[in-house]
PDB file of N, CA and C in Angstrom:
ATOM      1  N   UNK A   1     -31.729  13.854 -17.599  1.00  0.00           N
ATOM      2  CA  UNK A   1     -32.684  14.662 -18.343  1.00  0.00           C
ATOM      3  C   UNK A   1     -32.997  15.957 -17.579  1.00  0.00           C
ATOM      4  N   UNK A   2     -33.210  15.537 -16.231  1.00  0.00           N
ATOM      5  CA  UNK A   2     -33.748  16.901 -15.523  1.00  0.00           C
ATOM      6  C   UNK A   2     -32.704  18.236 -15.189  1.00  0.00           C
ATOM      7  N   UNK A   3     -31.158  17.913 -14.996  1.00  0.00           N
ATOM      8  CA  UNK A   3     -30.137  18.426 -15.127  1.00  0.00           C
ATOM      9  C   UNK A   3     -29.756  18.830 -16.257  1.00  0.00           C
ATOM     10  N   UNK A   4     -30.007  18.424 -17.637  1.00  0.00           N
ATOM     11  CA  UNK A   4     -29.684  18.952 -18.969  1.00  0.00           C
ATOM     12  C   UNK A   4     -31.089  20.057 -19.186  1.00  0.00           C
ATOM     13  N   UNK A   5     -32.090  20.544 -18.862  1.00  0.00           N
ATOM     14  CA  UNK A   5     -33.299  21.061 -18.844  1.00  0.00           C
ATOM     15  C   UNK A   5     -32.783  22.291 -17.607  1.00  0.00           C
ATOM     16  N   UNK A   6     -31.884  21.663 -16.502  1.00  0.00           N
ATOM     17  CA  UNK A   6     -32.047  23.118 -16.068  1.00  0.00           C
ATOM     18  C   UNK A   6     -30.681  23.800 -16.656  1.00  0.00           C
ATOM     19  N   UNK A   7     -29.849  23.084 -17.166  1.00  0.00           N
ATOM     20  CA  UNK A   7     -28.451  23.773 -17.649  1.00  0.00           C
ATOM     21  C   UNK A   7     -29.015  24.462 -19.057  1.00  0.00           C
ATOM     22  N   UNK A   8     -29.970  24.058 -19.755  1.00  0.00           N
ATOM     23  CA  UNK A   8     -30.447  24.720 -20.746  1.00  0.00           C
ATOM     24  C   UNK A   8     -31.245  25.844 -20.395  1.00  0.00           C
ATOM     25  N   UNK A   9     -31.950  26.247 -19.410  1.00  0.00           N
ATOM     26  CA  UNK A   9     -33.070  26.933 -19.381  1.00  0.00           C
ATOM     27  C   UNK A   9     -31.508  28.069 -18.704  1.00  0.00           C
ATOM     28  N   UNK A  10     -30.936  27.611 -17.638  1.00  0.00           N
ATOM     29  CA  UNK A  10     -29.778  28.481 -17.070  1.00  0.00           C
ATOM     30  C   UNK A  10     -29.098  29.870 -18.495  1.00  0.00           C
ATOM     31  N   UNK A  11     -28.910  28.634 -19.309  1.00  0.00           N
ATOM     32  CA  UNK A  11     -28.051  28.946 -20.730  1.00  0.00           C
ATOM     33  C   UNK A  11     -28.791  30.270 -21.322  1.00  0.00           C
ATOM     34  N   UNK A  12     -30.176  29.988 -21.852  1.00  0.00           N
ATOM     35  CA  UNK A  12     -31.339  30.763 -22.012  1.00  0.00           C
ATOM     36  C   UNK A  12     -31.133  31.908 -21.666  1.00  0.00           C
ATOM     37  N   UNK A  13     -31.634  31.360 -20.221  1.00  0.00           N
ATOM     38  CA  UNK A  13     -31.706  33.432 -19.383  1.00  0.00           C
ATOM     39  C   UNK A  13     -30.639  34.120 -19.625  1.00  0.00           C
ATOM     40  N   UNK A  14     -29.226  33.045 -19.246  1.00  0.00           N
ATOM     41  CA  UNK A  14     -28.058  33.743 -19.536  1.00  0.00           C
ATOM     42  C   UNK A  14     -27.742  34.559 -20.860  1.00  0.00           C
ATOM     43  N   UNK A  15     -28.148  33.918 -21.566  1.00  0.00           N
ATOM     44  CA  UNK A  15     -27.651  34.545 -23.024  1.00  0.00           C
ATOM     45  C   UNK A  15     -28.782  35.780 -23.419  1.00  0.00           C
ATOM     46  N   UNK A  16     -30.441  35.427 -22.982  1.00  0.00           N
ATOM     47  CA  UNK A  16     -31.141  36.800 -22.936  1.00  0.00           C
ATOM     48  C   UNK A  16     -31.085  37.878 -22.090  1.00  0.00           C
ATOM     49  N   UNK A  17     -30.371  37.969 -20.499  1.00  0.00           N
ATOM     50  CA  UNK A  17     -30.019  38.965 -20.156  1.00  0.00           C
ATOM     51  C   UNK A  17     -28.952  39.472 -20.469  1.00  0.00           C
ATOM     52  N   UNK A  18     -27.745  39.009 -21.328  1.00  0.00           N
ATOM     53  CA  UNK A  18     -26.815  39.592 -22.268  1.00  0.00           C
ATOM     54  C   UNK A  18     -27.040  40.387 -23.229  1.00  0.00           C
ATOM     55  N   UNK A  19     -28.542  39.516 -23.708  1.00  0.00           N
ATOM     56  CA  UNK A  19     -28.195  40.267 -25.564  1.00  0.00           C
ATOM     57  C   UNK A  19     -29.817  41.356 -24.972  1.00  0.00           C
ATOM     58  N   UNK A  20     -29.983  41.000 -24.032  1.00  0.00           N
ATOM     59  CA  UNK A  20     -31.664  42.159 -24.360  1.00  0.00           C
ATOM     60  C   UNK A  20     -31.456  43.659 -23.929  1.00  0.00           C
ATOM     61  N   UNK A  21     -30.506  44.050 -23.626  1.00  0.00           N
ATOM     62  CA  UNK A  21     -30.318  45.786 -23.787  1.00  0.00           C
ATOM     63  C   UNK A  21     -29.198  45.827 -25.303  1.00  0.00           C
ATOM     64  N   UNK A  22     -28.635  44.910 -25.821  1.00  0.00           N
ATOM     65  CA  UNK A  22     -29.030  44.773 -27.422  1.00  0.00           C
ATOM     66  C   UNK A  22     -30.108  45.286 -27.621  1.00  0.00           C
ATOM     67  N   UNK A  23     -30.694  44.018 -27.715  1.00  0.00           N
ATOM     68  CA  UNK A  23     -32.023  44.390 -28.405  1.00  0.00           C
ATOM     69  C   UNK A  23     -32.818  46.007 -28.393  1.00  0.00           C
ATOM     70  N   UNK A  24     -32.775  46.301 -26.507  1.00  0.00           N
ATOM     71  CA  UNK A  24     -33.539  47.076 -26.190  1.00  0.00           C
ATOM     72  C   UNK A  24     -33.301  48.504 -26.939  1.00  0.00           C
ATOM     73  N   UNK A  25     -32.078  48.775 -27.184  1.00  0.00           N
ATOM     74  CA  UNK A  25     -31.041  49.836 -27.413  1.00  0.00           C
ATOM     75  C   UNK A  25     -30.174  49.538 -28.242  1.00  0.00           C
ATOM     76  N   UNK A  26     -31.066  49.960 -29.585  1.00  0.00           N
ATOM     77  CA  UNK A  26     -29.822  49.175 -30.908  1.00  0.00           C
ATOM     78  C   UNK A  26     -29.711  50.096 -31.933  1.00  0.00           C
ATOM     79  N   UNK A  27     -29.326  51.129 -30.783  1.00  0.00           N
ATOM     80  CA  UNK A  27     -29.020  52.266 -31.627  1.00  0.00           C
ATOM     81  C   UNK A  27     -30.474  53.401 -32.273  1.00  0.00           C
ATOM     82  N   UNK A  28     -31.551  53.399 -32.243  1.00  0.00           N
ATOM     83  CA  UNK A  28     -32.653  53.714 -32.661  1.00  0.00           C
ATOM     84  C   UNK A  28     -33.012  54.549 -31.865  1.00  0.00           C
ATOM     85  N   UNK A  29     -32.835  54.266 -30.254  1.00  0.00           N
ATOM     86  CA  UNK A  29     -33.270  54.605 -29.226  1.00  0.00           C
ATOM     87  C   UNK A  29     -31.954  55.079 -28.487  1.00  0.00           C
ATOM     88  N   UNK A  30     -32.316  56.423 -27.807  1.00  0.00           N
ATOM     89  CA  UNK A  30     -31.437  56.941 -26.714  1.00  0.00           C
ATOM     90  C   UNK A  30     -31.426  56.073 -25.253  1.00  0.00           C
ATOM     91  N   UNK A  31     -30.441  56.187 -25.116  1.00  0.00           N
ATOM     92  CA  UNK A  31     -30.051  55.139 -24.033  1.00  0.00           C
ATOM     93  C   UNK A  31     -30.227  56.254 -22.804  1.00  0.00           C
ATOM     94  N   UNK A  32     -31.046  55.600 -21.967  1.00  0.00           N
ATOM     95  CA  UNK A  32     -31.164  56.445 -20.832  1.00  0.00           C
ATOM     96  C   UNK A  32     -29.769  57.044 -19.945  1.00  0.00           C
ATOM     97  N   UNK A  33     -30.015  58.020 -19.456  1.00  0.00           N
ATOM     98  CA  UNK A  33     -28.605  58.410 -18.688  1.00  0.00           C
ATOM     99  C   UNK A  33     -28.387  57.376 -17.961  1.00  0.00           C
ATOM    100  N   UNK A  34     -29.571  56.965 -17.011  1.00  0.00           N
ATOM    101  CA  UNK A  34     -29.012  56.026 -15.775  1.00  0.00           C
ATOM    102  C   UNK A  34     -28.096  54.848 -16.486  1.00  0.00           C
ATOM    103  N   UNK A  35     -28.225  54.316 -17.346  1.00  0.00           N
ATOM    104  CA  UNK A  35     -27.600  53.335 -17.704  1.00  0.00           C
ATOM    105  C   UNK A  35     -26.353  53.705 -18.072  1.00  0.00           C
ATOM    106  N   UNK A  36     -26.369  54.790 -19.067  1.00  0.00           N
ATOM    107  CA  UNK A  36     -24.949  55.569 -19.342  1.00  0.00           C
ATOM    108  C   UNK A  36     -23.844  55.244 -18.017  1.00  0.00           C
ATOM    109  N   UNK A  37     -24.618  55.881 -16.940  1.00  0.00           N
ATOM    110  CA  UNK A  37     -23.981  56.179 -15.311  1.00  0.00           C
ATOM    111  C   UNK A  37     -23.181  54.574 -14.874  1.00  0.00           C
ATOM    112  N   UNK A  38     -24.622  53.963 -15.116  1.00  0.00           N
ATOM    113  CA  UNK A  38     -23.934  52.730 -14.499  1.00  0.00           C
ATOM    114  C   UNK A  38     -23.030  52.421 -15.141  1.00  0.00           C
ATOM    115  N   UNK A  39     -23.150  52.326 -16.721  1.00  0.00           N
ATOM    116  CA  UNK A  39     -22.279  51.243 -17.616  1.00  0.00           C
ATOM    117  C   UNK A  39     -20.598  52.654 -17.206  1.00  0.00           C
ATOM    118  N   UNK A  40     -20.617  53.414 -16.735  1.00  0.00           N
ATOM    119  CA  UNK A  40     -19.290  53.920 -16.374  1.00  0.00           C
ATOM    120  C   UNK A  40     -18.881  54.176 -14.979  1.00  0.00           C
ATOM    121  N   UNK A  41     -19.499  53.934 -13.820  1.00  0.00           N
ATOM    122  CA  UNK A  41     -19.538  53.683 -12.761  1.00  0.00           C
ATOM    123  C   UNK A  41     -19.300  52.130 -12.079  1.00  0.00           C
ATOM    124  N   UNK A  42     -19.933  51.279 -12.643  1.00  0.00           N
ATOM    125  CA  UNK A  42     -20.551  49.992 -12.121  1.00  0.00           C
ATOM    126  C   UNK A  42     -19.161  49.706 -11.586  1.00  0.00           C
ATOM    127  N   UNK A  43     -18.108  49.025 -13.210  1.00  0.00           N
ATOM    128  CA  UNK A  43     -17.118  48.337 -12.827  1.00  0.00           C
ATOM    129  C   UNK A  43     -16.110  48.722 -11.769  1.00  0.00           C
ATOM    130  N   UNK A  44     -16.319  50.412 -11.992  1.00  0.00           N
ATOM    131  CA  UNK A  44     -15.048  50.343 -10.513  1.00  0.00           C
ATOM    132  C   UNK A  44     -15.559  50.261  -9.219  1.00  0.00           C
ATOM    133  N   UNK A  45     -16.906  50.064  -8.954  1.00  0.00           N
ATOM    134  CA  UNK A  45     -17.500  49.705  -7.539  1.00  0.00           C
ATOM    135  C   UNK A  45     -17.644  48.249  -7.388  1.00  0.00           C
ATOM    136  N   UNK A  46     -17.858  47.586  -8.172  1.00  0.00           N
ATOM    137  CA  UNK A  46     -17.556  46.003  -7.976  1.00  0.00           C
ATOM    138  C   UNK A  46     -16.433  45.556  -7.724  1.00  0.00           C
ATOM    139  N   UNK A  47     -15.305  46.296  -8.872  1.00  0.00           N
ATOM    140  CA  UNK A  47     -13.585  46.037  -7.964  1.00  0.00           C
ATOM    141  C   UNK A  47     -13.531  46.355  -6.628  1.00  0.00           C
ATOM    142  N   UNK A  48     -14.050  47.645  -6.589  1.00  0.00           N
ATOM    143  CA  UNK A  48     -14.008  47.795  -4.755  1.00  0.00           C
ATOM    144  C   UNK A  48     -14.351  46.549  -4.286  1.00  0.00           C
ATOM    145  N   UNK A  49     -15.823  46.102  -4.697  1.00  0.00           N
ATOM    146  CA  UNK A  49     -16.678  45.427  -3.849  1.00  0.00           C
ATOM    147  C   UNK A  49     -15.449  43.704  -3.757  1.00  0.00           C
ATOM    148  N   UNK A  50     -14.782  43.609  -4.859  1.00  0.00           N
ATOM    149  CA  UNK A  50     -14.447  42.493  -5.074  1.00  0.00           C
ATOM    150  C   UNK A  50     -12.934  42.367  -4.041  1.00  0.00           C
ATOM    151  N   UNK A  51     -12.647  43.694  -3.889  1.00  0.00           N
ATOM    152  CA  UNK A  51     -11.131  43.874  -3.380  1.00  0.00           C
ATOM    153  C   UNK A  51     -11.727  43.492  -1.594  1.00  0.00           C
ATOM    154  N   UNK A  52     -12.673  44.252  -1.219  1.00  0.00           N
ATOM    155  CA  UNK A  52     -13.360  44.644  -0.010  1.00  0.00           C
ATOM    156  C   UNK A  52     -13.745  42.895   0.532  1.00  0.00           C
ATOM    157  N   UNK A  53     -14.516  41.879  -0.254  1.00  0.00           N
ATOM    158  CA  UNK A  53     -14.620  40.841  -0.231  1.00  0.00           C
ATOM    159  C   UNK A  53     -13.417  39.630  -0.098  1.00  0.00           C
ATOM    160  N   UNK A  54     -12.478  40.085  -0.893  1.00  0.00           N
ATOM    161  CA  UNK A  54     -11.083  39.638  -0.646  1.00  0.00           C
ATOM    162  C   UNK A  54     -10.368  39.063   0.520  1.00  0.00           C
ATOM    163  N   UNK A  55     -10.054  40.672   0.948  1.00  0.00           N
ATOM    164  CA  UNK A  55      -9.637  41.380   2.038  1.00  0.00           C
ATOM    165  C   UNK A  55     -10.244  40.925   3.803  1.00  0.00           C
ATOM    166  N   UNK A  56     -11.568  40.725   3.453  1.00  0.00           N
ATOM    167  CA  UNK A  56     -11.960  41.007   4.567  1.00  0.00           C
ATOM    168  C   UNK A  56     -11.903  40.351   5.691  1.00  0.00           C
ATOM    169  N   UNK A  57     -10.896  38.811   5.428  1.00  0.00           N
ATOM    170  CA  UNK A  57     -10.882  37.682   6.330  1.00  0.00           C
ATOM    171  C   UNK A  57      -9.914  37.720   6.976  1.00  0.00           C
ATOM    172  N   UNK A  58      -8.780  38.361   6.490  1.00  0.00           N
ATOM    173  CA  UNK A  58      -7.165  38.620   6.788  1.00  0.00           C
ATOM    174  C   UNK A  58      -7.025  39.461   8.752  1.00  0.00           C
ATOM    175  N   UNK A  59      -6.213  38.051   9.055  1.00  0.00           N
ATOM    176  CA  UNK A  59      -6.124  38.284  10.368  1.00  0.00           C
ATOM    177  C   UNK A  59      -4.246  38.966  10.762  1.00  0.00           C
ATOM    178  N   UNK A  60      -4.697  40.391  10.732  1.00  0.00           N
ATOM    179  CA  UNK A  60      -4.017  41.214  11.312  1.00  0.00           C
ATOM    180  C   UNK A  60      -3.044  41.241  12.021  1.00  0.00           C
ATOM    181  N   UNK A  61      -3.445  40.222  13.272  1.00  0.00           N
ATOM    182  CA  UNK A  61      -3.061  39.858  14.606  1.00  0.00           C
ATOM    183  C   UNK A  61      -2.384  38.565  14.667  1.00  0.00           C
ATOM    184  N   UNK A  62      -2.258  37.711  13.432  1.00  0.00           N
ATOM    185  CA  UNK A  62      -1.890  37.021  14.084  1.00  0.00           C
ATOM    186  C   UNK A  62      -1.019  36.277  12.811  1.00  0.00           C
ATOM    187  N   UNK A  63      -0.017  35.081  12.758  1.00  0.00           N
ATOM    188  CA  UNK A  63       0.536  35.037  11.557  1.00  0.00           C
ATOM    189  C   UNK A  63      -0.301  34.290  10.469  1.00  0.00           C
ATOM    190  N   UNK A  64       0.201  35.062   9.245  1.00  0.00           N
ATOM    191  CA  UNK A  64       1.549  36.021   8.808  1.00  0.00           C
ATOM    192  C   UNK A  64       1.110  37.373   8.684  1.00  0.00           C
ATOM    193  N   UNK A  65       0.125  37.565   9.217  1.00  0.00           N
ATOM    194  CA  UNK A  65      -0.214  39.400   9.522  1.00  0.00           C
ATOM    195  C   UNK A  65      -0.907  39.908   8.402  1.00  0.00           C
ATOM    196  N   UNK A  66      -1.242  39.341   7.679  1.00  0.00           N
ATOM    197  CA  UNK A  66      -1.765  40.105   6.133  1.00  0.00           C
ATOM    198  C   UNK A  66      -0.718  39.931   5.351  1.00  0.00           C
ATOM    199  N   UNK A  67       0.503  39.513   5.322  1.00  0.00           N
ATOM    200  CA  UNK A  67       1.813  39.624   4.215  1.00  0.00           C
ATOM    201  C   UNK A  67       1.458  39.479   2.655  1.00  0.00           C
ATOM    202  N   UNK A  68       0.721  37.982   2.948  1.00  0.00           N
ATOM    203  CA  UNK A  68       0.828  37.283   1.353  1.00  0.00           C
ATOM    204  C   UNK A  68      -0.690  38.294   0.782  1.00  0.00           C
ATOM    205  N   UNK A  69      -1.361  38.995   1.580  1.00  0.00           N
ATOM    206  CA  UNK A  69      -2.509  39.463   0.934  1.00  0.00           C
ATOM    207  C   UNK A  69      -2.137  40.536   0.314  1.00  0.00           C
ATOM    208  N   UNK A  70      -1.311  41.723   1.000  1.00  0.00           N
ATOM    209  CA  UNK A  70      -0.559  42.733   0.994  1.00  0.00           C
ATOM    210  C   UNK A  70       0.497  42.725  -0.207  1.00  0.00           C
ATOM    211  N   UNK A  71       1.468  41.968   0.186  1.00  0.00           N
ATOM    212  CA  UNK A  71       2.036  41.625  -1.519  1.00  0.00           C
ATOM    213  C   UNK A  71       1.257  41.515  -2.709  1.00  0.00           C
ATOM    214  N   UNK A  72       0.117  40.472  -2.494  1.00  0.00           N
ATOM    215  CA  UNK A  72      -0.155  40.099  -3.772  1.00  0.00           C
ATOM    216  C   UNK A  72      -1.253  41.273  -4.311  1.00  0.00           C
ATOM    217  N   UNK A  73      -1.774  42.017  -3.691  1.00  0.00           N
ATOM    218  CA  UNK A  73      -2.733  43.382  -4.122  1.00  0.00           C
ATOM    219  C   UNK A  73      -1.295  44.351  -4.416  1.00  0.00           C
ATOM    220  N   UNK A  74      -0.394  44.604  -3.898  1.00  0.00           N
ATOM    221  CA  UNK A  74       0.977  45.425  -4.176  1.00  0.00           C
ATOM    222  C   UNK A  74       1.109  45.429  -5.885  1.00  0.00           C
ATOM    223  N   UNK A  75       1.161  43.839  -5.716  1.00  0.00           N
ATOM    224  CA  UNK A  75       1.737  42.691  -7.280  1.00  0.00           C
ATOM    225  C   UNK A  75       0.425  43.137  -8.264  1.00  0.00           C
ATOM    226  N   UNK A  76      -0.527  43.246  -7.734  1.00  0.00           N
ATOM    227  CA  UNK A  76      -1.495  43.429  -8.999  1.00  0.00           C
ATOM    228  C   UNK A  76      -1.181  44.805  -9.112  1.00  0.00           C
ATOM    229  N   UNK A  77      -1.551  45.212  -8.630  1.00  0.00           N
ATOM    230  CA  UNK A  77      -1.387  47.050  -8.928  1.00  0.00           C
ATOM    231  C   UNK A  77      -0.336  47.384  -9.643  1.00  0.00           C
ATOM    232  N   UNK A  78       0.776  46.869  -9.183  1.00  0.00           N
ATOM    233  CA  UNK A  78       2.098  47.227 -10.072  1.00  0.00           C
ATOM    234  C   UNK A  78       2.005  46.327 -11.129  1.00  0.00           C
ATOM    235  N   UNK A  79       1.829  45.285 -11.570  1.00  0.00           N
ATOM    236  CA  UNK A  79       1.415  44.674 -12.971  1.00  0.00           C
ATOM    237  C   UNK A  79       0.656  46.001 -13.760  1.00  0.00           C
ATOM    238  N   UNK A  80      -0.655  46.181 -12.819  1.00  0.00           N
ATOM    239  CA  UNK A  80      -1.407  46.553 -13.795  1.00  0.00           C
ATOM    240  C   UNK A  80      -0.969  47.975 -14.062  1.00  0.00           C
ATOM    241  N   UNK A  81      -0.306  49.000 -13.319  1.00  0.00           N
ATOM    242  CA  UNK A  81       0.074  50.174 -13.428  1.00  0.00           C
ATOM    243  C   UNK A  81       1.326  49.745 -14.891  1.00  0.00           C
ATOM    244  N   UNK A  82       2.269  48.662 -14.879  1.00  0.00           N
ATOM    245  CA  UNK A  82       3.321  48.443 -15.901  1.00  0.00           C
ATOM    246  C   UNK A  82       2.585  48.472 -17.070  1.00  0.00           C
ATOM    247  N   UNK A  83       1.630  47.079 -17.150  1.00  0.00           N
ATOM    248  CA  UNK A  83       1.277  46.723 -18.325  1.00  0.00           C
ATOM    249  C   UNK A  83       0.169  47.081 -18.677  1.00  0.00           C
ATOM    250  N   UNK A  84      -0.833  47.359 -18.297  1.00  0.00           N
ATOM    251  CA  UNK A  84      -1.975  47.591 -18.288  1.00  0.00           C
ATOM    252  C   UNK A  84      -2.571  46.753 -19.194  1.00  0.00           C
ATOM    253  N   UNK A  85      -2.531  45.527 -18.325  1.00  0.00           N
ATOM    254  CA  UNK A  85      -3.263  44.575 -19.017  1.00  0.00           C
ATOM    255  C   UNK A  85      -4.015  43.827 -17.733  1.00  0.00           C
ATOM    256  N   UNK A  86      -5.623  43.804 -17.427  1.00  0.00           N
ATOM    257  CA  UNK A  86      -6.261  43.543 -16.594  1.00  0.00           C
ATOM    258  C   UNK A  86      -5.940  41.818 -16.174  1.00  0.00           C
ATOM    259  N   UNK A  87      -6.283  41.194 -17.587  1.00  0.00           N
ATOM    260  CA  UNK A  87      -6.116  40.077 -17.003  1.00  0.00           C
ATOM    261  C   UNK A  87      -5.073  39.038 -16.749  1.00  0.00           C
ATOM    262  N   UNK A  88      -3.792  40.030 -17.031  1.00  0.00           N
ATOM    263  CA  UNK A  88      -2.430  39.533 -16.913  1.00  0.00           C
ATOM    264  C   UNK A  88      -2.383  39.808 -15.204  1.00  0.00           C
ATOM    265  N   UNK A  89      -2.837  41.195 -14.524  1.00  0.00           N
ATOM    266  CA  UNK A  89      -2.701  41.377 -13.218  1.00  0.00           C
ATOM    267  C   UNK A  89      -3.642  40.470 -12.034  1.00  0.00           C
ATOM    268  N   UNK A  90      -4.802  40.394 -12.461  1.00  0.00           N
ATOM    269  CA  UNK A  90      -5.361  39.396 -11.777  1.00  0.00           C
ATOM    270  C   UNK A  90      -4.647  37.767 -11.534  1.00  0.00           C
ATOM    271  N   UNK A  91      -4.446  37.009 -13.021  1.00  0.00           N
ATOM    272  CA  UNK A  91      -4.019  35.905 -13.216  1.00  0.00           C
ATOM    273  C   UNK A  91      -2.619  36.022 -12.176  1.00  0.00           C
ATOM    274  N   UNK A  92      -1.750  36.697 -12.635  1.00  0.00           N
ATOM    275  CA  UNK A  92       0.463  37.358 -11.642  1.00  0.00           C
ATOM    276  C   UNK A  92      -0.368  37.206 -10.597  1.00  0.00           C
ATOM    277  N   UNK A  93      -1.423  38.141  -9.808  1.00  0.00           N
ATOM    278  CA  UNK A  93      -1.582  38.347  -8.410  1.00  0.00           C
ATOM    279  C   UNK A  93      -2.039  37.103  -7.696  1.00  0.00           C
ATOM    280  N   UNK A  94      -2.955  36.096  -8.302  1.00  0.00           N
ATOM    281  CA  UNK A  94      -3.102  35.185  -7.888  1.00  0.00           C
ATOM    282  C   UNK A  94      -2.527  34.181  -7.729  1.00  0.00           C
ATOM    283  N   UNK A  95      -1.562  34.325  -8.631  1.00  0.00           N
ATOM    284  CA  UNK A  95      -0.916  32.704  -8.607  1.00  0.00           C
ATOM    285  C   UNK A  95       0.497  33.326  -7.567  1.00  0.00           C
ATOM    286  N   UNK A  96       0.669  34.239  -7.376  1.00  0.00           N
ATOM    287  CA  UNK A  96       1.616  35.071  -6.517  1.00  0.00           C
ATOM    288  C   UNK A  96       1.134  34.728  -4.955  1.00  0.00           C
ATOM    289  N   UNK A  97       0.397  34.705  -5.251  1.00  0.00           N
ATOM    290  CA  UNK A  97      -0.699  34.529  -3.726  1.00  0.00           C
ATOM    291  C   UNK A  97      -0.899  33.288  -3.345  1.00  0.00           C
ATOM    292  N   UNK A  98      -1.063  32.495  -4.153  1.00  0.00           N
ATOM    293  CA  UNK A  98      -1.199  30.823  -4.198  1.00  0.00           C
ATOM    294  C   UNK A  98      -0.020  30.258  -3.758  1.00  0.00           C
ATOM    295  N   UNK A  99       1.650  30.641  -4.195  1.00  0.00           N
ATOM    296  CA  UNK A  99       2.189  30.766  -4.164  1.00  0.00           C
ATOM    297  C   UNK A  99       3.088  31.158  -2.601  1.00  0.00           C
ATOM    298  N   UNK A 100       2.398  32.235  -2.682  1.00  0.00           N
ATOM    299  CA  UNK A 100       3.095  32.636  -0.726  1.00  0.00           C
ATOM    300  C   UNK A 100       2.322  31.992  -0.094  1.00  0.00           C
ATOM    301  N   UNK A 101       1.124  31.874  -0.392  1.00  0.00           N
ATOM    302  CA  UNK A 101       0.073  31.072   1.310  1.00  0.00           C
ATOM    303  C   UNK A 101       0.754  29.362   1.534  1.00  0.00           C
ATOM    304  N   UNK A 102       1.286  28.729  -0.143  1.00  0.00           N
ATOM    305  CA  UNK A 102       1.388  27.307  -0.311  1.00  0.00           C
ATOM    306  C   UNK A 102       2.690  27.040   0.159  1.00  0.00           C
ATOM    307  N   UNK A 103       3.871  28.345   0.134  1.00  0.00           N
ATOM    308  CA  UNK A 103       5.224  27.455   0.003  1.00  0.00           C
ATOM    309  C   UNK A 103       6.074  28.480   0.935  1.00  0.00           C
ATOM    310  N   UNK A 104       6.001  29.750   0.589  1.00  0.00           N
ATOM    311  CA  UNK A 104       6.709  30.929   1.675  1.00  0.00           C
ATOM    312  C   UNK A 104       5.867  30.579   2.872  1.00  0.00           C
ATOM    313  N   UNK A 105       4.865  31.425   3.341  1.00  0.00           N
ATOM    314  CA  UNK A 105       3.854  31.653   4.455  1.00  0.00           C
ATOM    315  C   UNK A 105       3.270  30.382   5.162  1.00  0.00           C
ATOM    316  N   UNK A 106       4.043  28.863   5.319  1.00  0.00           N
ATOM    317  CA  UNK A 106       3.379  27.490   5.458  1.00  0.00           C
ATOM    318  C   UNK A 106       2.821  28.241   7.064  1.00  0.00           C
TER     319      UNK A 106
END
């Protein structure tokens, strides 16, 4: 009971901090610049942030040197530069990566 109460209340917030700049901004109302900024800024600083987070454990010095990390950011980029399809390059890069750390890079 007490676990179905917090997965519901979770659900809740989740779905009202989705829909409430809906609500807030539904067309009636000018949307402030700052938000403009973010909603075209945000995502490519979180990729940073997400690439930067990645990245940041990879030991340089010692084996396999960064290889399988290096490839597989190579592998996304060139996916995504071919196809330009986001979540075809994420999904290739990872399992590319899963891939060298599990069976090339033992």
């Amino acid at each position: 009971m007490h676990s179905g109460l917090l997965i519901l209340t979770m659900a809740v917030v989740t779905a009202l901090l989705r829909f409430l700049p809906f609500l807030i901004w539904n067309g009636k109302r000018k949307t402030p610049a700052y938000i403009l900024f973010l909603g075209k800024y945000l995502p490519y600083s979180i990729m940073g942030m997400l690439v930067v987070y990645c990245l940041k454990g990879v030991q340089l010095t010692s084996y396999p040197h960064g290889l399988p990390e290096f490839i597989a950011v190579a592998a996304v980029a060139l996916l995504h530069i071919w196809k330009k399809n986001t979540l075809l390059s994420i999904i290739g890069g990872t399992a590319l990566y899963m891939f060298l750390i599990q069976v090339v890079f033992i």
